[in-house]
PDB file of N, CA and C in Angstrom:
ATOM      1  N   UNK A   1      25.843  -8.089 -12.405  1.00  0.00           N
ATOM      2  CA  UNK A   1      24.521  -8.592 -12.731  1.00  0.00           C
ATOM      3  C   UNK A   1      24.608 -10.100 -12.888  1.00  0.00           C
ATOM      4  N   UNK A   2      23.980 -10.892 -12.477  1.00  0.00           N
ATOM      5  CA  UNK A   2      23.753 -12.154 -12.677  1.00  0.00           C
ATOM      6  C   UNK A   2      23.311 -12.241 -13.780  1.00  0.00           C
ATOM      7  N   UNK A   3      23.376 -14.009 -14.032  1.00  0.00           N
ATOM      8  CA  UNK A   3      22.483 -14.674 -15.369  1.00  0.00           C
ATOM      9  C   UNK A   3      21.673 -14.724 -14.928  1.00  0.00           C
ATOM     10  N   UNK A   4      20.912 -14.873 -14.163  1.00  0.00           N
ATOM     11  CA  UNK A   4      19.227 -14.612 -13.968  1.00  0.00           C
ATOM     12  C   UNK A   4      18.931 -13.054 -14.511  1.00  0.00           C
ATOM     13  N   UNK A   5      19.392 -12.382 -13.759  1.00  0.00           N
ATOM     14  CA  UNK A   5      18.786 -10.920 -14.108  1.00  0.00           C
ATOM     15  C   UNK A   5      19.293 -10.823 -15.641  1.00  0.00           C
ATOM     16  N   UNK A   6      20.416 -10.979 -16.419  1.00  0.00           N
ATOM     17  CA  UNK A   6      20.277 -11.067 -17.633  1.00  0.00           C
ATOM     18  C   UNK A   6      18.983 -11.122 -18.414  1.00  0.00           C
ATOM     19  N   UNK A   7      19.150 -12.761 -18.222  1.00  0.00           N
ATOM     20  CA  UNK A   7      17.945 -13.620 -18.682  1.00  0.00           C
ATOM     21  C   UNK A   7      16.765 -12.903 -18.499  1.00  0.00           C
ATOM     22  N   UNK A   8      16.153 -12.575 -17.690  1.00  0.00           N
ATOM     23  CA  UNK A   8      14.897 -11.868 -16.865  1.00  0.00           C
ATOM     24  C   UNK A   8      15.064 -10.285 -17.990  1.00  0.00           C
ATOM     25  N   UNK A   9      16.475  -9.404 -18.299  1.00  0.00           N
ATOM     26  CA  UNK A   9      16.504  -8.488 -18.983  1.00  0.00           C
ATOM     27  C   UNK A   9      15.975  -8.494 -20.540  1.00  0.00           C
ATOM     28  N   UNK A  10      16.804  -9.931 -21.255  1.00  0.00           N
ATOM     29  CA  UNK A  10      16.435 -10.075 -22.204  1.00  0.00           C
ATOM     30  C   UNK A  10      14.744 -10.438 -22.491  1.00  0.00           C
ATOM     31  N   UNK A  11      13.786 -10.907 -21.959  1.00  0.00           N
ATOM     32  CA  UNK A  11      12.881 -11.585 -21.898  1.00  0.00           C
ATOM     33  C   UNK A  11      11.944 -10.129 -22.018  1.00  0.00           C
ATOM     34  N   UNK A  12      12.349  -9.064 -21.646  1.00  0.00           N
ATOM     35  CA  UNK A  12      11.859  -7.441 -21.970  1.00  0.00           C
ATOM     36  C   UNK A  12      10.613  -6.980 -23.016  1.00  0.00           C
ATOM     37  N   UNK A  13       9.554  -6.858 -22.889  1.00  0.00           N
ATOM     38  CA  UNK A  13       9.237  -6.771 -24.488  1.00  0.00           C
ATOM     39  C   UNK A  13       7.773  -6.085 -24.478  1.00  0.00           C
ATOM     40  N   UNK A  14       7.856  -4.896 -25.169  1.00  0.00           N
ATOM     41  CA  UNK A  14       6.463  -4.124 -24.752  1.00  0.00           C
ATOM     42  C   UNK A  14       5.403  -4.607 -25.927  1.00  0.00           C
ATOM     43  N   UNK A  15       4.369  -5.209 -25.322  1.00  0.00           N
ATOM     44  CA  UNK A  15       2.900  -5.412 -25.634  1.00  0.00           C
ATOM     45  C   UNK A  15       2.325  -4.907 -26.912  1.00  0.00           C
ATOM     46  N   UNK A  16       2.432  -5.075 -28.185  1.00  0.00           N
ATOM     47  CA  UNK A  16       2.156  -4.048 -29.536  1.00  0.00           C
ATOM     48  C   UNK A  16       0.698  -3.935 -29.272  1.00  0.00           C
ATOM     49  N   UNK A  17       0.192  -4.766 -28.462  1.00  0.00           N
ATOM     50  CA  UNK A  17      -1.192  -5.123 -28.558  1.00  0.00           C
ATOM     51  C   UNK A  17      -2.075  -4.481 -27.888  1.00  0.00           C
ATOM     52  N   UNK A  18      -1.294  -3.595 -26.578  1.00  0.00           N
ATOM     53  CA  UNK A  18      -1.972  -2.645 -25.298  1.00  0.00           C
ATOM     54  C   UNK A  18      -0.684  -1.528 -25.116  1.00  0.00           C
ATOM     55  N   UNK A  19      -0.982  -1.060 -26.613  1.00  0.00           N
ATOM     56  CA  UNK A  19      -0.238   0.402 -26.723  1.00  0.00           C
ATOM     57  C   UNK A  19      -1.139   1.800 -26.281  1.00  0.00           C
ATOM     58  N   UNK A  20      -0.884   2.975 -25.721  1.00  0.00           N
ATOM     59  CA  UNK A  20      -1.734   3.877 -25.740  1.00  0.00           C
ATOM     60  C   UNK A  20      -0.649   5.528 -25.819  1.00  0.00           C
ATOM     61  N   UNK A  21      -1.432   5.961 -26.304  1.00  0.00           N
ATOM     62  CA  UNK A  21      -0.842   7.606 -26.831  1.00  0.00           C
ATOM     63  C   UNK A  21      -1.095   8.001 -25.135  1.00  0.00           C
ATOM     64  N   UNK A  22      -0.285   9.013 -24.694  1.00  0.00           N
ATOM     65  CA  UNK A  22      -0.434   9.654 -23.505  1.00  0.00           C
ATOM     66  C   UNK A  22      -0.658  11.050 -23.709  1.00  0.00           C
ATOM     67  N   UNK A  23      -1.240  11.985 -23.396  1.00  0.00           N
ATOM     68  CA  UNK A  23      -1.374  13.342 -23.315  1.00  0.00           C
ATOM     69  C   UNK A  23      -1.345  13.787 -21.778  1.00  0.00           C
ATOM     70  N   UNK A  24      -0.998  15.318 -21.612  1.00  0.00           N
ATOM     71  CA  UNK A  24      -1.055  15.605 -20.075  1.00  0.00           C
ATOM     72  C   UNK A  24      -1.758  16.660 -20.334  1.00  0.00           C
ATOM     73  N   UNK A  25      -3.110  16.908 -19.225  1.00  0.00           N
ATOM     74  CA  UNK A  25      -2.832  18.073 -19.122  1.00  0.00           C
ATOM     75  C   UNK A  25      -2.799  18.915 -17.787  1.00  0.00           C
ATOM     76  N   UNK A  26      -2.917  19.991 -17.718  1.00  0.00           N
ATOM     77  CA  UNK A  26      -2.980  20.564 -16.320  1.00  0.00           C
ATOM     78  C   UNK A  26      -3.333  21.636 -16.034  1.00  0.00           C
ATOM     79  N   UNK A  27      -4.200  22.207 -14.702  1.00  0.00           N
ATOM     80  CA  UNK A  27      -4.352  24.158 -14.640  1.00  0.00           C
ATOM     81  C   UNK A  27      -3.429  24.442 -14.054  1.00  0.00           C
ATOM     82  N   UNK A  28      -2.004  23.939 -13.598  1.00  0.00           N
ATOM     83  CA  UNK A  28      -0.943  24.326 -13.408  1.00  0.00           C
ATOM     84  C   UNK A  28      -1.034  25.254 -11.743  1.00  0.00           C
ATOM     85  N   UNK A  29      -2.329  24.632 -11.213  1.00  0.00           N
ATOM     86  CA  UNK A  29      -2.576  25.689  -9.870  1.00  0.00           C
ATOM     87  C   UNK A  29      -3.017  23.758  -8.989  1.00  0.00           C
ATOM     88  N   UNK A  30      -3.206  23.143  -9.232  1.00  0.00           N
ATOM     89  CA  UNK A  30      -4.290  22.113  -8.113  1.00  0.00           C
ATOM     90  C   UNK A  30      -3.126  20.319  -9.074  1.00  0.00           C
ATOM     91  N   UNK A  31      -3.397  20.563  -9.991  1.00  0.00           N
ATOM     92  CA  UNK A  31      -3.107  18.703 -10.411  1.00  0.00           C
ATOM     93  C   UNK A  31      -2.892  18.624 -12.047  1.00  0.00           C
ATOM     94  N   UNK A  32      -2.916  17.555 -12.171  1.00  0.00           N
ATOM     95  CA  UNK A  32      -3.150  17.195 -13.804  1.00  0.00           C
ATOM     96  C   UNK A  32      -3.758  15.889 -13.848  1.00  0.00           C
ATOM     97  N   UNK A  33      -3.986  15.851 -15.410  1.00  0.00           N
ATOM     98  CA  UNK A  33      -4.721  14.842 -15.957  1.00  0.00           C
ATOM     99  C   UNK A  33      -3.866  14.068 -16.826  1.00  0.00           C
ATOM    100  N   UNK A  34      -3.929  12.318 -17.175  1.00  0.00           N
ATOM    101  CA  UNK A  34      -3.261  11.972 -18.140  1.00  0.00           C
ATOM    102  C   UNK A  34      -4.067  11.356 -19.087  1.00  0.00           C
ATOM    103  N   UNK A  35      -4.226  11.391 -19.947  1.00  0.00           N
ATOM    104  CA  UNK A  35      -5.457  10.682 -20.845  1.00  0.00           C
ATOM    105  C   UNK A  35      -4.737   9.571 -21.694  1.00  0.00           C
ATOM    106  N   UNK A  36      -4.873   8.505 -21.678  1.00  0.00           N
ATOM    107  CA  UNK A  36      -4.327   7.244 -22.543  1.00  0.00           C
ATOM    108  C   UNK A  36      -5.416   6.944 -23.416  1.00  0.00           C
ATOM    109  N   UNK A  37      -4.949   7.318 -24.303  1.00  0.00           N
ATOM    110  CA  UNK A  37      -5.736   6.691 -25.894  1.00  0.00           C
ATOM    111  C   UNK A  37      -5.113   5.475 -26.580  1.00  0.00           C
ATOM    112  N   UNK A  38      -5.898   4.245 -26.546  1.00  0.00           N
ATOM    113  CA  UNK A  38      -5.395   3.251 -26.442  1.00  0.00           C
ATOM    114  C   UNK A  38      -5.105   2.931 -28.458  1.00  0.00           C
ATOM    115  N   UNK A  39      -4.537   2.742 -28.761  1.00  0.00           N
ATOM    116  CA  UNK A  39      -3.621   2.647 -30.122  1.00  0.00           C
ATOM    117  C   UNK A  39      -3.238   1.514 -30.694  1.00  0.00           C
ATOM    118  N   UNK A  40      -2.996   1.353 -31.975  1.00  0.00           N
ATOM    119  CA  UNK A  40      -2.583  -0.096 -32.644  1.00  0.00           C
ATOM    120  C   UNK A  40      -1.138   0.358 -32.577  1.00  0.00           C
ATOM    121  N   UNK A  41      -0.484  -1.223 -32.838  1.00  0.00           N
ATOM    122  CA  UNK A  41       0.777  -0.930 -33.366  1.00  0.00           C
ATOM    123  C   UNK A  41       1.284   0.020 -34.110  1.00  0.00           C
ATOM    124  N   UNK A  42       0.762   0.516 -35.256  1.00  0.00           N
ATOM    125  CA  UNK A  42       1.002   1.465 -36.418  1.00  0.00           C
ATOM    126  C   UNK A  42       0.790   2.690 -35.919  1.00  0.00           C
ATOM    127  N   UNK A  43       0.112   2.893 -34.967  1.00  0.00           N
ATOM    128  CA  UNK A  43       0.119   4.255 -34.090  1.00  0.00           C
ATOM    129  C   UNK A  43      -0.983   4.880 -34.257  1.00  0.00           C
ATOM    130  N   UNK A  44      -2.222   4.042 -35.161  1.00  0.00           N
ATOM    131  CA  UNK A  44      -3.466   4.666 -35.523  1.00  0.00           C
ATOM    132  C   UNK A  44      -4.873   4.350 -34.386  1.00  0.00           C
ATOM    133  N   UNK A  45      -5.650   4.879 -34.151  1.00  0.00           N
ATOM    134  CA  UNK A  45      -6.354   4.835 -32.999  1.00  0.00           C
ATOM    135  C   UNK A  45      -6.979   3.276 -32.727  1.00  0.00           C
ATOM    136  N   UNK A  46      -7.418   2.618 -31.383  1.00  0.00           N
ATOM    137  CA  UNK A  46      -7.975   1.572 -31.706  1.00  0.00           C
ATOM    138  C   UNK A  46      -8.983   2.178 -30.922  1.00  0.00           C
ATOM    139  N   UNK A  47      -9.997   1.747 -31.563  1.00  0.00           N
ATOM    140  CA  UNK A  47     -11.177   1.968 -31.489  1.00  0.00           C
ATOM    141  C   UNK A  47     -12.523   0.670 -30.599  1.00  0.00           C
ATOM    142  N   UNK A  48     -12.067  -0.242 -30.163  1.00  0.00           N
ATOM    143  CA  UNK A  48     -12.312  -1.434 -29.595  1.00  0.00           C
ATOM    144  C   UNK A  48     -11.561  -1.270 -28.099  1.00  0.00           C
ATOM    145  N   UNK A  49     -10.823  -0.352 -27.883  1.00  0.00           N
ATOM    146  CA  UNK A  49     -10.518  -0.082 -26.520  1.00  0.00           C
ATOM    147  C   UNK A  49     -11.119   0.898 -26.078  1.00  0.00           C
ATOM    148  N   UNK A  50     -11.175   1.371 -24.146  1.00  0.00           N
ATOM    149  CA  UNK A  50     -11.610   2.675 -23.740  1.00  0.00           C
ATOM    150  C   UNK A  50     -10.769   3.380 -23.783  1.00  0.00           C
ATOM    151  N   UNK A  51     -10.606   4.989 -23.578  1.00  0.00           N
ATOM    152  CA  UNK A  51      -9.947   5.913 -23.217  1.00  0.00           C
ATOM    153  C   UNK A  51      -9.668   5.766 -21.440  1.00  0.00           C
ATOM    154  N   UNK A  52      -8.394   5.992 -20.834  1.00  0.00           N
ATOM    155  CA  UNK A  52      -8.454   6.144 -19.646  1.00  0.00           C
ATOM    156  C   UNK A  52      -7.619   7.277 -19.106  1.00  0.00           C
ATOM    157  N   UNK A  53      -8.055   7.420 -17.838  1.00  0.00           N
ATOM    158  CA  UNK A  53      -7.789   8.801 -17.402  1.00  0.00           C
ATOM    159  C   UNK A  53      -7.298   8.870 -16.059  1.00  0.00           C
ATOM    160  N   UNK A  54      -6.316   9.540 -15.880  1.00  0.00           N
ATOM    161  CA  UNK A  54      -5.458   9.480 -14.373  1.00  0.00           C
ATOM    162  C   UNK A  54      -5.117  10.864 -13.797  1.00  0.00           C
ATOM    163  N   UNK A  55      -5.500  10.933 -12.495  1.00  0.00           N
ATOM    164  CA  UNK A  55      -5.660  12.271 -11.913  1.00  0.00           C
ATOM    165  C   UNK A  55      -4.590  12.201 -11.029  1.00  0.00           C
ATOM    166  N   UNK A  56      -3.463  13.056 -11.141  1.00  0.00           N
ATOM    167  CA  UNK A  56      -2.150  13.773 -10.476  1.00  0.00           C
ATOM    168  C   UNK A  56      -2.289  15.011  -9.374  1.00  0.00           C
ATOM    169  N   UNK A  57      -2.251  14.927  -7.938  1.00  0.00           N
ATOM    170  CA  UNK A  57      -1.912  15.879  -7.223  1.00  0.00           C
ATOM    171  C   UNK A  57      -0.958  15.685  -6.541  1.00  0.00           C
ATOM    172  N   UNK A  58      -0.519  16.774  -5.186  1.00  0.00           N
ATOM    173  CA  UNK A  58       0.232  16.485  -4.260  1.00  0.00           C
ATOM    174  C   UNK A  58      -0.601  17.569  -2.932  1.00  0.00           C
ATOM    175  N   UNK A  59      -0.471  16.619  -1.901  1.00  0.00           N
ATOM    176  CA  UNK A  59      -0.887  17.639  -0.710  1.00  0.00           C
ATOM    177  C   UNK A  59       0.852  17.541   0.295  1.00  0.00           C
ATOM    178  N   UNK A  60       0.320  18.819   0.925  1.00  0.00           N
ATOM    179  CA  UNK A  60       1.439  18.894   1.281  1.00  0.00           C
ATOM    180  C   UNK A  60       1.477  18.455   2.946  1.00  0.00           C
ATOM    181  N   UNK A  61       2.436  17.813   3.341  1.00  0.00           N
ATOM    182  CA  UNK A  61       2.306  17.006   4.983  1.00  0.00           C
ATOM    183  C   UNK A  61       3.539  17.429   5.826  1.00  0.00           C
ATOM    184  N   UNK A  62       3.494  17.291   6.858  1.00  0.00           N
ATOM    185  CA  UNK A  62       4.612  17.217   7.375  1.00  0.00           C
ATOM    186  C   UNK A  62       5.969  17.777   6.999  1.00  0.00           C
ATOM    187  N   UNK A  63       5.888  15.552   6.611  1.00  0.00           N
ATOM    188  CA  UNK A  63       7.159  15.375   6.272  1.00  0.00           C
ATOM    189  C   UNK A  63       7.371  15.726   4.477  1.00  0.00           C
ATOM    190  N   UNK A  64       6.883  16.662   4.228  1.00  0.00           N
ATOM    191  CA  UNK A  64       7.129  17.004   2.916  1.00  0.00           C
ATOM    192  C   UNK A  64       5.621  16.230   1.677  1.00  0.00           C
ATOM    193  N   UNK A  65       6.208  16.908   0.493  1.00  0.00           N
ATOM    194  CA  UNK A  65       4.677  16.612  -0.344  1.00  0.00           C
ATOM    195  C   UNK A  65       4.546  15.349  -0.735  1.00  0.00           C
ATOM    196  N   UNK A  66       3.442  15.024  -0.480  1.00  0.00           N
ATOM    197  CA  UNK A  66       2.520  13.350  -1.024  1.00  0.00           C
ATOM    198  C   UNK A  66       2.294  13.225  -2.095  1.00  0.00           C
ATOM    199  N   UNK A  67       2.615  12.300  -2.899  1.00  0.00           N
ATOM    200  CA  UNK A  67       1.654  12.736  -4.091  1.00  0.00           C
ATOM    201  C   UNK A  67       0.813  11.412  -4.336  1.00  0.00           C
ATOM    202  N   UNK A  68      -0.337  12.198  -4.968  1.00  0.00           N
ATOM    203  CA  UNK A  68      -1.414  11.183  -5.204  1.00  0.00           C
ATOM    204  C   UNK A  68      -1.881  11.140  -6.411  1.00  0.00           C
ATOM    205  N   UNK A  69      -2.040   9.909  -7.123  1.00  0.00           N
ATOM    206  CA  UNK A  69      -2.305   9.518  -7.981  1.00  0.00           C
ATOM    207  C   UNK A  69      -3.826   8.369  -7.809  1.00  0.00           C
ATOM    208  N   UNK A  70      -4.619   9.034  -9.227  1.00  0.00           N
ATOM    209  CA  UNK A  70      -5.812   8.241  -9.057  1.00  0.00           C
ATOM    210  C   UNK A  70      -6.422   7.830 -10.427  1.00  0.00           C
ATOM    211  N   UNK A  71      -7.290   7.203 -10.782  1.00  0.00           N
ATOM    212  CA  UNK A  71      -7.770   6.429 -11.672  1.00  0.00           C
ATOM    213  C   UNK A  71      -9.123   7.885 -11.498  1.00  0.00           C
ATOM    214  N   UNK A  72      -9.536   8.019 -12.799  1.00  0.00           N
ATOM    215  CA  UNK A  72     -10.633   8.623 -12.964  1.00  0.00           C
ATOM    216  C   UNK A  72     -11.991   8.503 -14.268  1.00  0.00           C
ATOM    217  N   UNK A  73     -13.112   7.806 -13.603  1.00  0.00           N
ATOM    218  CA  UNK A  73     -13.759   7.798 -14.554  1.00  0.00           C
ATOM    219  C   UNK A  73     -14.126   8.889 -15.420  1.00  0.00           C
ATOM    220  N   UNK A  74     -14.633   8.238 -16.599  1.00  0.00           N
ATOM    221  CA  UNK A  74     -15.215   8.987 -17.744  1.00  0.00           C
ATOM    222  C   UNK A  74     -14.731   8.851 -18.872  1.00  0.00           C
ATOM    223  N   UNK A  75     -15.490   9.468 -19.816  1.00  0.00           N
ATOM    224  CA  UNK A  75     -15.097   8.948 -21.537  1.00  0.00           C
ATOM    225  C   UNK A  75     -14.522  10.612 -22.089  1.00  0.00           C
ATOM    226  N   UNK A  76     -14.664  11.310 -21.203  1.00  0.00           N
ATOM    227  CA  UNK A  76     -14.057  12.803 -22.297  1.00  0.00           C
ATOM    228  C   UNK A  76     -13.418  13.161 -20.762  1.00  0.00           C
ATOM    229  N   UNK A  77     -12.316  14.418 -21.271  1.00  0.00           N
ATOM    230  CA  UNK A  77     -11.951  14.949 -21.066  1.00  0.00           C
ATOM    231  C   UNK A  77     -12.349  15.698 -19.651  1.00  0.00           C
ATOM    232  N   UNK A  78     -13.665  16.613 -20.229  1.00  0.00           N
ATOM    233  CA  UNK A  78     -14.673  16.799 -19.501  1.00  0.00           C
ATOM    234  C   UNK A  78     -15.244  16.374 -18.725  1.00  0.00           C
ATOM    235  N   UNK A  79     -15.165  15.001 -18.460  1.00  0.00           N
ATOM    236  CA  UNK A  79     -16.021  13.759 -17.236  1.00  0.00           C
ATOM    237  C   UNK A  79     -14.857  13.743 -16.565  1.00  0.00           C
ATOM    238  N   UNK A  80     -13.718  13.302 -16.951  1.00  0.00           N
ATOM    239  CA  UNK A  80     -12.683  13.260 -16.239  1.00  0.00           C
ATOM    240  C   UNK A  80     -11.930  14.307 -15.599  1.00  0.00           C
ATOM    241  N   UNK A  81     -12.231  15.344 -15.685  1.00  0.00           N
ATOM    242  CA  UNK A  81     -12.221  16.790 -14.716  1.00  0.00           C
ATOM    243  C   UNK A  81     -13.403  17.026 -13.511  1.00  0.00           C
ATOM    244  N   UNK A  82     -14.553  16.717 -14.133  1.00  0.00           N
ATOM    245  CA  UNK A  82     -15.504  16.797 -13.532  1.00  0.00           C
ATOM    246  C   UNK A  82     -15.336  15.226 -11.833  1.00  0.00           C
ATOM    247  N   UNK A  83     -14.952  14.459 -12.384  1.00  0.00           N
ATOM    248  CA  UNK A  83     -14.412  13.388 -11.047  1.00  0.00           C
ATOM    249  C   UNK A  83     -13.371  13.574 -10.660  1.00  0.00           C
ATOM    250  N   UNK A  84     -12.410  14.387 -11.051  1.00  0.00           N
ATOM    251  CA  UNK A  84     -11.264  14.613 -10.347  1.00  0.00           C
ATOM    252  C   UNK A  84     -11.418  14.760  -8.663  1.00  0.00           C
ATOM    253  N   UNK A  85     -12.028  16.054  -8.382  1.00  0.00           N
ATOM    254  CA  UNK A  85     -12.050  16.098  -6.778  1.00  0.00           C
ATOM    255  C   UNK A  85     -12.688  14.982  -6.189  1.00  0.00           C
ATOM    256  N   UNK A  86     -13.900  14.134  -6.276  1.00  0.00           N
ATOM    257  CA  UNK A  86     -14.137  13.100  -5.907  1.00  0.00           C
ATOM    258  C   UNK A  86     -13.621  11.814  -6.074  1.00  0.00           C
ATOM    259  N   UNK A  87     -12.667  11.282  -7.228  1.00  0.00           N
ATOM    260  CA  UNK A  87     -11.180  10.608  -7.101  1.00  0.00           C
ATOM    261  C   UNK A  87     -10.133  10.331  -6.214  1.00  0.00           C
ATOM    262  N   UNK A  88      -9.803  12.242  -5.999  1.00  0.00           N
ATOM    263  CA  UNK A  88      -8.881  12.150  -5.152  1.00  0.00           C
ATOM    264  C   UNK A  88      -8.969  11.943  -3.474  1.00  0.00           C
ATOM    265  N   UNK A  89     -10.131  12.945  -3.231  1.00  0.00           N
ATOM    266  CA  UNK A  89     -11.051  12.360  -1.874  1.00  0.00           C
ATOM    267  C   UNK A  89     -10.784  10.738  -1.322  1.00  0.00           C
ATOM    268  N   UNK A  90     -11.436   9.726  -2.498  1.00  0.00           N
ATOM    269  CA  UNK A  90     -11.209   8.653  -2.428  1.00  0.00           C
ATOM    270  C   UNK A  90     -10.313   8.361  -1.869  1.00  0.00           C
ATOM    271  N   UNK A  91      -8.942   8.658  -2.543  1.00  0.00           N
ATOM    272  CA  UNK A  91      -7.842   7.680  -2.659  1.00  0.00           C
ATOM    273  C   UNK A  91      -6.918   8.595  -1.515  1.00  0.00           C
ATOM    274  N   UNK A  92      -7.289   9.885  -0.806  1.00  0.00           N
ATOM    275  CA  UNK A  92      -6.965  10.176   0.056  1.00  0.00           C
ATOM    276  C   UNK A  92      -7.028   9.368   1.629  1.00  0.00           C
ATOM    277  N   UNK A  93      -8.626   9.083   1.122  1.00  0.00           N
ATOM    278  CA  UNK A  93      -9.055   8.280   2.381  1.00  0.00           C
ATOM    279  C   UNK A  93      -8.486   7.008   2.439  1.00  0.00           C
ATOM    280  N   UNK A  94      -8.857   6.393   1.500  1.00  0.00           N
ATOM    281  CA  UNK A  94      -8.066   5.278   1.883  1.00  0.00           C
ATOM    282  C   UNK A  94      -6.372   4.854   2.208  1.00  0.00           C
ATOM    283  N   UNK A  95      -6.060   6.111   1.580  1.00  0.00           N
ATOM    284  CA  UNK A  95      -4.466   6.060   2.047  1.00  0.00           C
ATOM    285  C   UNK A  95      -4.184   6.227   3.599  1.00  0.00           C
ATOM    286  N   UNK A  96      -5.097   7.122   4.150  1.00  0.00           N
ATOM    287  CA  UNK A  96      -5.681   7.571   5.731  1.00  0.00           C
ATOM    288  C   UNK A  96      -5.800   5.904   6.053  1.00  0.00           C
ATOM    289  N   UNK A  97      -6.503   5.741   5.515  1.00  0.00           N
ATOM    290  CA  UNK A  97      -7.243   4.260   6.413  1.00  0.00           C
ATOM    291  C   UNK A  97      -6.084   3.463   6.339  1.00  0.00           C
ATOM    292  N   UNK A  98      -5.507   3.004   5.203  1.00  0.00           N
ATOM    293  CA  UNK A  98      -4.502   2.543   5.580  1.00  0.00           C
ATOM    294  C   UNK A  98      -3.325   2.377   6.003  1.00  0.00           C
ATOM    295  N   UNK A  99      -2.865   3.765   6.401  1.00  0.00           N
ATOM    296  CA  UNK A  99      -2.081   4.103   7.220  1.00  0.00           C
ATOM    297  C   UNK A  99      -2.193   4.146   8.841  1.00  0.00           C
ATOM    298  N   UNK A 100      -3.257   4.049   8.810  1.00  0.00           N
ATOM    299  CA  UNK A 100      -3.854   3.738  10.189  1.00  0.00           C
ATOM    300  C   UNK A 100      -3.281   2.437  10.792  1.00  0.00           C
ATOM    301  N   UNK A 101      -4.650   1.886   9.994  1.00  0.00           N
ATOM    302  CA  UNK A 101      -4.168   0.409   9.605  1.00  0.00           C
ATOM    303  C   UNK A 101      -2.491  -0.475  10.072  1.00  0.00           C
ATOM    304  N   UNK A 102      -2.100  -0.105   9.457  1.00  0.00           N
ATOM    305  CA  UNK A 102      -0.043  -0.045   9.357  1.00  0.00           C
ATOM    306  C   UNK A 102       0.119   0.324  10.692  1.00  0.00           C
ATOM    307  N   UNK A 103      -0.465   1.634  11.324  1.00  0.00           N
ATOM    308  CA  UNK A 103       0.125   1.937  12.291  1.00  0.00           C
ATOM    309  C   UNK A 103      -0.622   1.240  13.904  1.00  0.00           C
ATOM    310  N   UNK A 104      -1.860   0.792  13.686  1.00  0.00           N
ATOM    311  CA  UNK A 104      -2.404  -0.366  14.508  1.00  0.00           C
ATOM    312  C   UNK A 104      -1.502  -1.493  14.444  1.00  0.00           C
ATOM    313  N   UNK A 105      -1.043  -2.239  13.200  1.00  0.00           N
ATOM    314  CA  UNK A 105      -0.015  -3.582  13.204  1.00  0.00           C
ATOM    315  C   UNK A 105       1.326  -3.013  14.140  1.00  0.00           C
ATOM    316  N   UNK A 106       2.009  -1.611  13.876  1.00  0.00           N
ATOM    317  CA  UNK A 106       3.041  -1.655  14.211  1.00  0.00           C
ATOM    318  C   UNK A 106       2.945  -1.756  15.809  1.00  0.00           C
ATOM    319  N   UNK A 107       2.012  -1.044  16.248  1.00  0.00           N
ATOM    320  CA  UNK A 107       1.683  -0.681  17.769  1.00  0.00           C
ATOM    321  C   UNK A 107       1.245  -1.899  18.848  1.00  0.00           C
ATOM    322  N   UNK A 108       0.895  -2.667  18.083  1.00  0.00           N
ATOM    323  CA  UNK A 108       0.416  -4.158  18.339  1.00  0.00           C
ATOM    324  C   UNK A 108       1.876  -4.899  18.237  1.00  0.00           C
ATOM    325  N   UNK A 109       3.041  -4.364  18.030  1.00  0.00           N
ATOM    326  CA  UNK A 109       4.575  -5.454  18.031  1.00  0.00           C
ATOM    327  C   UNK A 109       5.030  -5.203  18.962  1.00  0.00           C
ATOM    328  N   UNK A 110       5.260  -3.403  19.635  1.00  0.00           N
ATOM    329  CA  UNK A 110       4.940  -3.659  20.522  1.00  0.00           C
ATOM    330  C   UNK A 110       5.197  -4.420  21.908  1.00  0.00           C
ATOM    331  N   UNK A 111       6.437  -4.650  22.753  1.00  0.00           N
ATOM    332  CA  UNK A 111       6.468  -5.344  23.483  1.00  0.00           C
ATOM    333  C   UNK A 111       6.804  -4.903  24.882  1.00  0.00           C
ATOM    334  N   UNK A 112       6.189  -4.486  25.694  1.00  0.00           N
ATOM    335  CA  UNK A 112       6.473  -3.751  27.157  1.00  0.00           C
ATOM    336  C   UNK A 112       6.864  -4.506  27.631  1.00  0.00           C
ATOM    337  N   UNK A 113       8.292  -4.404  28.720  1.00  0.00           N
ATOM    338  CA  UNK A 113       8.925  -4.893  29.901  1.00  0.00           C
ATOM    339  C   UNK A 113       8.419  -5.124  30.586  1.00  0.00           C
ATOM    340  N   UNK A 114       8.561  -5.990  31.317  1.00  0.00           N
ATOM    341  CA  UNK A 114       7.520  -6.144  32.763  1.00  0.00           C
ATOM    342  C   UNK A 114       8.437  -5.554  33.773  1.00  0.00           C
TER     343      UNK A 114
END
């Protein structure tokens, strides 16, 4: 390890200020949910932050399973189940699109013999 990466190691230091409790949950058949409840130092709720919520699947491809991860609105539990399938839709597509994308740049390098 270098003295940079040292240096860069020591310098380490988690945020007391943007702490959050994590919970999971899941129907153990399609995905899960992670709910971050955002927290003081002392571990007691803060109440001046939102709740946020992250939606876990995997589809399965090819070359083996994808997994997708997404941001999901809502303030309960309940909202955030309820956007799950339209979340993941999302972030399906755009993974589509940009894989496309990627594969237009690569196809465009590209160089035929004459």
């Amino acid at each position: 390890m270098t003295t940079t990466n040292r240096m860069n190691m020591n310098e380490i230091r988690m945020d007391g200020n943007n702490l959050y409790r994590e919970e999971a949950y899941t129907d153990l058949r399609v995905g899960s949910i992670r709910r971050l409840t955002p927290v003081k130092a002392d571990g007691s709720p803060d109440e001046t932050r939102e709740t946020i919520f992250f939606g876990h699947t995997q589809l399965i491809s090819p070359n083996g399973p994808l997994p997708i991860q997404c941001s999901l609105e809502g303030k309960t539990i309940e909202e955030a189940i309820k956007n799950f399938p339209e979340a993941v839709n999302e972030t399906v597509e755009r993974m589509i699109a940009e894989a496309k994308e990627q594969q237009q740049k690569e196809d465009s390098r590209i160089i035929v013999p004459r």
